[in-house]
Structure formats: C-alpha cells, structure tokens
Protein backbone atom coordinates (compact mmCIF):
# COMPACT_ATOMS: atom_id res chain seq x y z
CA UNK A 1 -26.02 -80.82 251.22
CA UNK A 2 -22.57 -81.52 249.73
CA UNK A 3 -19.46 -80.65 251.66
CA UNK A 4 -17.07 -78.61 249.46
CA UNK A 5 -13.19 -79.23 250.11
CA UNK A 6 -10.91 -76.14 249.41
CA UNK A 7 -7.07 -77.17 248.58
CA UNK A 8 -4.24 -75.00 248.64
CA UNK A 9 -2.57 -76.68 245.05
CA UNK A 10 -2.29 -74.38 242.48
CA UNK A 11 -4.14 -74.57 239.55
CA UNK A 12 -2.39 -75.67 236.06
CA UNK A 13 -2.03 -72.20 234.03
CA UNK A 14 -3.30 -72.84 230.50
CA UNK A 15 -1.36 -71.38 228.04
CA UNK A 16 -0.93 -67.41 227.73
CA UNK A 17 -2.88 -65.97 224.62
CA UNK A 18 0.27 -64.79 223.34
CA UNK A 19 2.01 -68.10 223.31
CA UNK A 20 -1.55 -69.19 221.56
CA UNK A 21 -1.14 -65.54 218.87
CA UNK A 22 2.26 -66.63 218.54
CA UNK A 23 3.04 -67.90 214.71
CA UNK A 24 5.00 -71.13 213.93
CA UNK A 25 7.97 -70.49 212.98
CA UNK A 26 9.80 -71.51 209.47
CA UNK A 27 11.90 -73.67 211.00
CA UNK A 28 9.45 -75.36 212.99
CA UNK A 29 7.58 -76.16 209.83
CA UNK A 30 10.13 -77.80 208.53
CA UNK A 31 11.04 -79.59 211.38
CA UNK A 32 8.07 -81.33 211.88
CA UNK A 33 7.47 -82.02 208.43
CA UNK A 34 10.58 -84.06 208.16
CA UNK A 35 9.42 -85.88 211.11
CA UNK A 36 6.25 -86.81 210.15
CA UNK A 37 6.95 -90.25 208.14
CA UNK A 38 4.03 -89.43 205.48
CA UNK A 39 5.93 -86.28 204.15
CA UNK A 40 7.19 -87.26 201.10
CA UNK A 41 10.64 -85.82 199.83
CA UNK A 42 8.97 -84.22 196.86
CA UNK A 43 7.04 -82.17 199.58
CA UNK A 44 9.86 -81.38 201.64
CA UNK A 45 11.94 -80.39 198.45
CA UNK A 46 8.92 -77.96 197.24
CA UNK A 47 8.74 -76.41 200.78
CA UNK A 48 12.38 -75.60 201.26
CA UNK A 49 12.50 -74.36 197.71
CA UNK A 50 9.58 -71.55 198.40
CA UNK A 51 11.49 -71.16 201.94
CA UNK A 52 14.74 -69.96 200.29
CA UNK A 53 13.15 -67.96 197.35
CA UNK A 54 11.00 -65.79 200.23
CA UNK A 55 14.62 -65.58 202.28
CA UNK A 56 16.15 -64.54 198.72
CA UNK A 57 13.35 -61.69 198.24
CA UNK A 58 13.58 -60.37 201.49
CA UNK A 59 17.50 -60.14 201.57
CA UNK A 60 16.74 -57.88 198.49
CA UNK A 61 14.08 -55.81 199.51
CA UNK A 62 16.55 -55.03 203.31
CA UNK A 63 19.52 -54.34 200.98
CA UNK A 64 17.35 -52.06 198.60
CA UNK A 65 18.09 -48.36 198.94
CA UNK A 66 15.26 -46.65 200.85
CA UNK A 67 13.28 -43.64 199.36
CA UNK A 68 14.32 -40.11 200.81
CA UNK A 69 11.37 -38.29 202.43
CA UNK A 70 10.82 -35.52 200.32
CA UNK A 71 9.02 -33.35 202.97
CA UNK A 72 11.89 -32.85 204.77
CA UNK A 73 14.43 -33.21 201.78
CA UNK A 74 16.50 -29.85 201.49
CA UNK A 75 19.03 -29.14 198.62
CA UNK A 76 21.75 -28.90 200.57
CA UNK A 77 21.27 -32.31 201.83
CA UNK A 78 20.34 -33.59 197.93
CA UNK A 79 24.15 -32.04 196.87
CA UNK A 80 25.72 -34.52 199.35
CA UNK A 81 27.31 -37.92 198.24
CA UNK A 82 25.78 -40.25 201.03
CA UNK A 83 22.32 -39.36 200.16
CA UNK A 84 20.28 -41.97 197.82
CA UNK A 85 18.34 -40.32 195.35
CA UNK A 86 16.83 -42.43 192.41
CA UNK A 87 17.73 -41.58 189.22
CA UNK A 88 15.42 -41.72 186.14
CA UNK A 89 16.59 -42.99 182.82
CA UNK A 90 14.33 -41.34 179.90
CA UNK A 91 14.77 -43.86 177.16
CA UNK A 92 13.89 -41.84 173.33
CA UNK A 93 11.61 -43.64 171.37
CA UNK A 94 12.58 -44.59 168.24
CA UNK A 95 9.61 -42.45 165.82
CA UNK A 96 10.24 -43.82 162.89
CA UNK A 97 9.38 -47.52 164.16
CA UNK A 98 6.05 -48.53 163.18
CA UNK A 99 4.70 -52.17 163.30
CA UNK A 100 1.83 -52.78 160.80
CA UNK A 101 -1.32 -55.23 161.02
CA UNK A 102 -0.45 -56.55 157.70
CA UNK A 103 2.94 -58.44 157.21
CA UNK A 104 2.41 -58.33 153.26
CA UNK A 105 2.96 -54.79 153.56
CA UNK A 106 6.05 -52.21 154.28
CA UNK A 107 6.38 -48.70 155.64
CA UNK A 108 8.15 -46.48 153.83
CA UNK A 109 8.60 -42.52 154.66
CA UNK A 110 8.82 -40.01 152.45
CA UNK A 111 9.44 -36.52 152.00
CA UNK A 112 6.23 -34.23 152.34
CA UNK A 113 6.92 -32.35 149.12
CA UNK A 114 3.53 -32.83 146.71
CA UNK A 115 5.76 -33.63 143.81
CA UNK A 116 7.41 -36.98 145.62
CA UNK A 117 3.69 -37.71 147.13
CA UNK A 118 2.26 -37.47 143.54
CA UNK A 119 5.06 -39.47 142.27
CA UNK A 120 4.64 -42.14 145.30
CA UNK A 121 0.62 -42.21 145.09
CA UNK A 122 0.99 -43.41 141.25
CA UNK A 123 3.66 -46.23 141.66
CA UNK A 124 0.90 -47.26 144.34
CA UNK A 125 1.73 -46.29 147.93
CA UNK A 126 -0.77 -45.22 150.67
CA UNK A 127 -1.19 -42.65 153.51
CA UNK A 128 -0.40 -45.07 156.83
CA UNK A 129 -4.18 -44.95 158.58
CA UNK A 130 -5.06 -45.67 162.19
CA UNK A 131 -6.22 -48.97 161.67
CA UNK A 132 -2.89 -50.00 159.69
CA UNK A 133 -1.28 -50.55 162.83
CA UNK A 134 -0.57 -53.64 164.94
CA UNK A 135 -2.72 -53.45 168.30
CA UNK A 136 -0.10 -54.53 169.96
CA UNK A 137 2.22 -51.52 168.41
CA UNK A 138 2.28 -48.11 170.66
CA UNK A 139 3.02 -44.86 168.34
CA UNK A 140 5.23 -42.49 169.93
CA UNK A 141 3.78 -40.22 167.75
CA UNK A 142 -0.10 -38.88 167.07
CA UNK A 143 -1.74 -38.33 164.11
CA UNK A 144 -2.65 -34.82 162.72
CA UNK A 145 -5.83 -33.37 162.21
CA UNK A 146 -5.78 -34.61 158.92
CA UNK A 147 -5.43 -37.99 159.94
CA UNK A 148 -1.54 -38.49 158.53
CA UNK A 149 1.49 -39.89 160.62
CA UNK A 150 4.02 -37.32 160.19
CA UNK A 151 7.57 -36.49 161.89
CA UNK A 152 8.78 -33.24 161.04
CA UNK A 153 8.88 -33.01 157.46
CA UNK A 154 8.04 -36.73 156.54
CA UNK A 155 5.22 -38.38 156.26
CA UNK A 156 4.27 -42.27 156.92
CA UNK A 157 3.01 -44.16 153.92
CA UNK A 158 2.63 -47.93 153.23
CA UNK A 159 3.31 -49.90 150.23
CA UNK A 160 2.87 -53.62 149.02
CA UNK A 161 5.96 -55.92 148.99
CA UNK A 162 5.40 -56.56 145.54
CA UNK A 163 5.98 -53.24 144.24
CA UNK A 164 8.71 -52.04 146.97
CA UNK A 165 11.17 -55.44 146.21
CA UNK A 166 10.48 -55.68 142.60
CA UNK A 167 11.40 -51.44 142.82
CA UNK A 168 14.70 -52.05 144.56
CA UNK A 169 15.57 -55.35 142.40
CA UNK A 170 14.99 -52.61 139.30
CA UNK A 171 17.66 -50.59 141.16
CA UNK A 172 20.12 -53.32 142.18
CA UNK A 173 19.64 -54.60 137.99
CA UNK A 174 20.70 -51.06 137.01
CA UNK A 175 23.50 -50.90 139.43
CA UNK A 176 24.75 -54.48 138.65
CA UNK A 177 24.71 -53.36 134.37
CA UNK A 178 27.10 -50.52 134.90
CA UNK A 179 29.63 -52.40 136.62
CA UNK A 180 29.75 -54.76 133.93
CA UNK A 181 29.65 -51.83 131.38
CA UNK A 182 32.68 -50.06 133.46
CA UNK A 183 34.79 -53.19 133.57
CA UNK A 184 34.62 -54.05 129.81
CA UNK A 185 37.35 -53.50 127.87
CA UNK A 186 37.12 -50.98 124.57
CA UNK A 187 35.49 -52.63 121.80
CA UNK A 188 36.86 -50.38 119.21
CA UNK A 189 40.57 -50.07 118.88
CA UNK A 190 42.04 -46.85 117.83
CA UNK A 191 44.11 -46.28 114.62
CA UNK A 192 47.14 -43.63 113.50
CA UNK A 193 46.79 -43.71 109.93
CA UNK A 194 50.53 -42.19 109.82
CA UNK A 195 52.27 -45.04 111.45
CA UNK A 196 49.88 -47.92 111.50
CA UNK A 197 49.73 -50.29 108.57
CA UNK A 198 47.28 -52.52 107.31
CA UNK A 199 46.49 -55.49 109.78
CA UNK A 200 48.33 -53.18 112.63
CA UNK A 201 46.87 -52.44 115.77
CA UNK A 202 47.82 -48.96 118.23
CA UNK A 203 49.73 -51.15 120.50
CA UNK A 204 51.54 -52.92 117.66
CA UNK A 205 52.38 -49.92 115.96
CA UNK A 206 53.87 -47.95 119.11
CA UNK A 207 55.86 -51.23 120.02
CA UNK A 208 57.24 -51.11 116.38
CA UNK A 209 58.46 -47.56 116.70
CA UNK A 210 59.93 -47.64 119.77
C-alpha cells in the first residue's frame, strides 16, 4: 500500500471568480494592442476612434438633464427655478403645403364659392384626390366625407402646368401692354382755333403769346 506524505506548504490560490468576472478594461485593450507587433496602425486608429466617440456619448448622456418623477412631482415644487422640466415645442403645420405624385402638375386653392369652381372646372382644373399625393407627403389635414381637401373655406384643386403658366404669362402680357400704353406720349395734339395758326402747334402757340 502506498505511503501518503502530508506537507504543511500552502496550496497556490487560483484566481478568485471575481478577478475571473472582472471585465478588461479600455485601457487595457489598448494597451496590449499597441504591444502586440501584428496590430496594425489602421487598427489601433479605428479602435481609439470608437473609444473616444463612446467617451463623447456618455459625457452627454451624464450632463443630460434627468426626468422629474412625476409621482412625487407637486406644483409647488414645478413653480421653482432649479427644477428641470422639459418643455415641448408644438411646431404648426403649414396646411396649405401639399406635395403631389405628379411633377407636371400644380396645386392651386380656390375659393369654395360654385361660381369660381364652375369657372375653374372649365379652364380645366381638378378636385385634388387621395391618390394625387406623394407617398412620401403627410397631410396635416383629412379629407371630407365627400372626398375633397378643404381648409376652411378653400378647397384643394390641381391643374396642368400648361394651362396654369400659359394663364399667368396671359396676365403678365396684359400687365406688360398697359405700361407701355401709360408711358406713351399723346398721339393727338390739341388745337385753339383762336390763337393757333395754320402749321402751329398748342405749345407753339402759348410760347408765342407769352
């Protein structure tokens, strides 16, 4: 049978589970990456980049005001100037946006009265439909029951380029003709039979008699 020896030495202690549970450190990370010789710089440049963008986001997120607990939140404590609470900012949409599926075509909105409609309808403008609309395009506004995009008292219609420029160059040709009409002179010259002779203009004569 073998003989068994007992010693007094003390055994090595392995290492405690929570050295083992323990995580590596950052810096350790980098540390031995910049001592192993097969880490390239690129690597090393990539890994200290990420380092200092998750240091960046959690500076911001510790200096970010925390949210009040409501529960306990009183009004008397709301009132005072040390207390954070967020504020909302309700931005107004703008309703008389609207984005269509078609570029060749323009919105246009016009007053509900049946008269301008009628008038509108035969120069060839449409009721703006559902389907008109870029998908990308949210209405701040809903359609009625009779399928018609309508703010107050105006109503969304549609129209081709063609007709809505060739409509406004119409305008700006009209516009354009009485300026020239206002800034020519008289044609027709006036005559005093009394003191203008043959041959003799108004501002002749008048020079002559004064």
């Amino acid at each position: 049978m073998p003989e068994i020896t007992h010693t007094n030495k003390p055994a090595i202690p392995g290492p405690s589970p929570d050295a083992a549970a323990k995580p590596v450190s950052t810096a350790q990370t980098l540390a031995s990456l910049a001592a192993d010789p097969n880490t390239t710089q690129e690597q090393l440049e990539k890994l200290i980049e990420s380092v200092l963008k998750k240091k960046k986001a959690e500076n911001v997120a510790a200096a970010a005001p925390k949210e009040p607990d409501w529960a306990t939140m009183t009004e008397r404590e709301a009132l005072k100037a040390d207390t954070y609470i967020p504020t909302i900012d309700h931005q107004v949409p703008e309703y008389l946006n609207v984005r269509l599926k078609d570029p060749e075509y323009m919105v246009v909105w016009a007053s509900t009265d049946q008269r301008r409609i009628g008038q509108l309808s035969a120069e060839g403008y449409e009721f703006l439909k559902e389907e008109d609309i870029h998908p990308d395009f949210h209405t701040p506004l809903k359609f009625d029951s009779e399928h018609r995009y309508q703010y107050m008292d105006l109503v969304c219609m549609k129209v081709h380029k063609r007709i809505l420029f060739a409509k406004r160059r119409k305008v700006i040709n009209i516009t354009h003709d009485q300026i020239k009409m206002h800034k020519r002179l008289p044609s027709s010259k006036h005559q005093n039979p009394d003191h203008i002779g043959q041959g003799m203009d108004l501002y002749e004569a008048e020079s002559s008699i004064a």
